[in-house]
Every structure is written in structure tokens, then in C-alpha cells.
Protein backbone atom coordinates (compact mmCIF):
# COMPACT_ATOMS: atom_id res chain seq x y z
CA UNK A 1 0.00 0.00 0.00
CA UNK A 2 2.88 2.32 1.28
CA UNK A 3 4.45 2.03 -2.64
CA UNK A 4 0.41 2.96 -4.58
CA UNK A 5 0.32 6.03 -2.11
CA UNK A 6 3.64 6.88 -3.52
CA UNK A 7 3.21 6.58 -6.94
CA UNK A 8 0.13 8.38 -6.32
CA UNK A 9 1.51 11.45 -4.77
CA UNK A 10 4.43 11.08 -7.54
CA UNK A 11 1.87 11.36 -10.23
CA UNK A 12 0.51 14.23 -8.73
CA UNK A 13 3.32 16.35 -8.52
CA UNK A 14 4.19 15.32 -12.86
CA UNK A 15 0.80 16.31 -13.59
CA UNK A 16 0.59 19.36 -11.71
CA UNK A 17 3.98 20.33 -13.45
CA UNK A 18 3.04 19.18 -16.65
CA UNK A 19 -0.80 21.42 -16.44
CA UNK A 20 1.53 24.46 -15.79
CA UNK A 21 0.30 27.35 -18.67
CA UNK A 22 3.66 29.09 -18.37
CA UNK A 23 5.94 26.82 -18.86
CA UNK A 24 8.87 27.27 -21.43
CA UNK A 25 10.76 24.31 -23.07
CA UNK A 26 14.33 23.86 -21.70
CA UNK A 27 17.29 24.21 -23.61
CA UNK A 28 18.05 21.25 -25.25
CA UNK A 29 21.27 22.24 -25.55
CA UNK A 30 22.06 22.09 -21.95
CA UNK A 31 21.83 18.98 -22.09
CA UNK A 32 23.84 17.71 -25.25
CA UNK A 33 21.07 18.47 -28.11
CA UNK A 34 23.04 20.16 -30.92
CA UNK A 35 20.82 19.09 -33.83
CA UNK A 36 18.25 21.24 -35.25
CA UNK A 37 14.73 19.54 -34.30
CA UNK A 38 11.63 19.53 -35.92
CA UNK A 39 8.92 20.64 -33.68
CA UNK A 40 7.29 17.29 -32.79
CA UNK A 41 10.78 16.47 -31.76
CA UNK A 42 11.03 19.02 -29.91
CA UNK A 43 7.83 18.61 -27.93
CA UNK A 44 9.43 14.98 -27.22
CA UNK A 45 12.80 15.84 -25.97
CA UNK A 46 11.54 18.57 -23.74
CA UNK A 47 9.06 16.07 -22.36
CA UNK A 48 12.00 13.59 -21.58
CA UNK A 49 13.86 16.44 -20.12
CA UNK A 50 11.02 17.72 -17.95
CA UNK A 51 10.49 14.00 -16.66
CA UNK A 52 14.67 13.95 -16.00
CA UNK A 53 14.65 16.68 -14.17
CA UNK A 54 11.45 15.89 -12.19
CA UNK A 55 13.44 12.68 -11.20
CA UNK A 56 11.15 10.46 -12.97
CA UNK A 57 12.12 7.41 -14.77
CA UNK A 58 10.26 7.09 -18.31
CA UNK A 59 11.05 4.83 -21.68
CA UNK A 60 10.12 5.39 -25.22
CA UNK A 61 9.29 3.41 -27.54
CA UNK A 62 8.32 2.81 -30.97
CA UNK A 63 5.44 0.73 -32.80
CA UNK A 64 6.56 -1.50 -35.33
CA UNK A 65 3.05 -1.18 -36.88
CA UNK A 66 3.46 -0.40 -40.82
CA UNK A 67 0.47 1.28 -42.87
């Protein structure tokens, strides 16, 4: 029980950071992003930052699903 309360409250702080209206995309390049990056990349990287520096642990991954 002690670890769902946890992940609970953990959830609750991403969320509330993630719902923030004023919140401006890091610099990539502060963390080793020299490459120009299309906007949806963008938008991903600066999630996987936010979640770094949040302290949470995330994956991505990809669909092998062709059209």
C-alpha cells in the first residue's frame, strides 16, 4: 500500500507540473542536443527532459506497426 500512495503522490506532482500554462521548453542544448529539431521532436525531448529533471524514470518506444 505504502508504494500505490507513492506513486500516487508522484503522479501528482508530474501532472501538476506538466498542467503548468507558463511553462517554457528547456534548452536542449544544456543537455547535449546540438541538432536542429523539428517541432514534434522538440515537444518529445523537452518532455523527456522535464520528466529527467522531475526525477522520474520514463522509456520510449516505438510501434513497429506499418500502414
Amino acid at each position: 500500500m505504502e508504494y500505490e500512495r507513492r506513486l500516487e503522490a508522484a503522479a501528482k506532482i508530474i501532472l501538476a507540473e506538466d498542467s503548468k500554462a507558463s511553462y517554457a521548453p528547456p534548452d536542449c542544448r544544456e543537455f547535449g542536443v546540438t541538432a536542429t529539431l523539428k517541432p514534434h521532436q522538440v515537444e518529445g525531448v523537452s518532455w523527456l527532459i522535464r520528466k529527467y529533471l522531475l526525477g522520474v524514470n520514463v522509456v520510449l518506444g516505438r510501434s513497429s506497426i506499418s500502414f
